[in-house]
Protein backbone atom coordinates (compact mmCIF):
# COMPACT_ATOMS: atom_id res chain seq x y z
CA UNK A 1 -41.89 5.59 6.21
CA UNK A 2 -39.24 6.73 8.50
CA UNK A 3 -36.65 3.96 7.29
CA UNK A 4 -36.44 5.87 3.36
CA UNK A 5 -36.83 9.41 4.84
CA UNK A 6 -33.50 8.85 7.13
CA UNK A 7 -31.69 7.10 3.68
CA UNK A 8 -33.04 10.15 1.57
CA UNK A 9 -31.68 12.59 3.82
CA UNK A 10 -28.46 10.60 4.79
CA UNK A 11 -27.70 10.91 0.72
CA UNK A 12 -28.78 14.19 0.47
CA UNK A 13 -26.26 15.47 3.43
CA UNK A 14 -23.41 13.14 2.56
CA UNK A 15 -23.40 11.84 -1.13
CA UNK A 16 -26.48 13.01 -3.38
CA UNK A 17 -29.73 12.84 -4.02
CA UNK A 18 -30.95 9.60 -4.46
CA UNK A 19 -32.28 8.25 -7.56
CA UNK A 20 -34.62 5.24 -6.57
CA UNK A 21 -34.47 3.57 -3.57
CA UNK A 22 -35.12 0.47 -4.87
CA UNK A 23 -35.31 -1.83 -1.71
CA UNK A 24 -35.24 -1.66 2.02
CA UNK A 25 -35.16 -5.26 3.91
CA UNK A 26 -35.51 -6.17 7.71
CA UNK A 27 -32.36 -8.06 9.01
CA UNK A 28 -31.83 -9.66 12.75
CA UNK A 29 -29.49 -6.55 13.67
CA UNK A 30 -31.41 -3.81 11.44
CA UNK A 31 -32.07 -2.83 8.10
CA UNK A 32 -30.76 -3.19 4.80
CA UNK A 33 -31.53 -0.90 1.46
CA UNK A 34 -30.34 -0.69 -1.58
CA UNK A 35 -30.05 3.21 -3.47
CA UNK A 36 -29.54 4.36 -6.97
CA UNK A 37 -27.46 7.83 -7.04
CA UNK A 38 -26.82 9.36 -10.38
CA UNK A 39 -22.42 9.95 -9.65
CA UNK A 40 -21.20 13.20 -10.91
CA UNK A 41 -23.87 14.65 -13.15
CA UNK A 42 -22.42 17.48 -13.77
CA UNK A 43 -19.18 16.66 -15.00
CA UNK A 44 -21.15 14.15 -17.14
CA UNK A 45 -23.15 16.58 -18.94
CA UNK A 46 -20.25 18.68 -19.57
CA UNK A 47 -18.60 16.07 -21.57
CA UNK A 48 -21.99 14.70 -23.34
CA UNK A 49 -21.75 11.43 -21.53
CA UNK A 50 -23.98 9.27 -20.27
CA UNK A 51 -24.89 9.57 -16.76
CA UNK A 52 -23.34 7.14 -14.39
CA UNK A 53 -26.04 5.24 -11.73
CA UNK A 54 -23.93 4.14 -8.52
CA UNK A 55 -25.52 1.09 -6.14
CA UNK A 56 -25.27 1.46 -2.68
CA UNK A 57 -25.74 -0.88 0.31
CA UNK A 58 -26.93 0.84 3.52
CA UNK A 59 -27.41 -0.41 6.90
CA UNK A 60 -29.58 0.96 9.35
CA UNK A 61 -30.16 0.00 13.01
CA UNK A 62 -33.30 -0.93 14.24
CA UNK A 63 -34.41 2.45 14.97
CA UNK A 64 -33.62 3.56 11.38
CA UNK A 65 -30.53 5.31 11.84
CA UNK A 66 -27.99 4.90 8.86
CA UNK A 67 -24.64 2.93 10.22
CA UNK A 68 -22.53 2.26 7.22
CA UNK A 69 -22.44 2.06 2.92
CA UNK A 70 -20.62 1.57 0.56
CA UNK A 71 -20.97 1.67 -3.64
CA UNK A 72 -21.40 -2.14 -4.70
CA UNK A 73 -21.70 -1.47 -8.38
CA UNK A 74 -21.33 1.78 -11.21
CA UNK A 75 -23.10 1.64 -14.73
CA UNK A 76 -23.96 4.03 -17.60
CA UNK A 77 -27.35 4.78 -17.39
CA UNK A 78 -27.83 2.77 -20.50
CA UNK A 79 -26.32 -0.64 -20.05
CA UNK A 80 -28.85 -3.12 -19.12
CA UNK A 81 -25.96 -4.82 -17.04
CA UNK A 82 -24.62 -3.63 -13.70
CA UNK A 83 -20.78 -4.20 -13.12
CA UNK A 84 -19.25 -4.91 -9.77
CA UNK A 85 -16.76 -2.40 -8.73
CA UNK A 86 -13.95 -5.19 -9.08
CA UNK A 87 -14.72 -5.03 -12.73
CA UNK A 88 -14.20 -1.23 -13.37
């Protein structure tokens, strides 16, 4: 589907890899997916810590072009509870 292949790439150029997509929905003025991106692995590992899963909001136009994000929420890998970036 040409929708995740432009988010996959978008992440991979700009951000990271993506985790999971984990949902793409059609809006009146476009698109609208959420994406799971494991933030700073690296640095993570170094320090034996669990890995942190960032959720993002994307918007695409109707021809599947990305035209904004932004991180809505950061958790360890392990909580079963997402927090709100407000609450970090």
């Amino acid at each position: 589907m040409k929708l995740l292949d432009n988010v996959t790439q978008f992440f991979n150029q700009n951000i990271a890899p993506p985790h999971k997509i984990i949902s793409a929905k059609k809006q009146d003025d476009g698109w609208r997916a959420l994406v799971e991106i494991i933030e700073e692995k690296d640095y993570m590992k170094k320090y034996a810590n669990d890995q942190m899963i960032g959720l993002y909001e994307v918007f695409l136009d109707n021809n599947h072009e990305v035209t904004g994000f932004s991180r809505i929420s950061l958790r360890y890998r392990s909580d079963l509870e997402e927090k709100t970036e407000a609450e970090h």
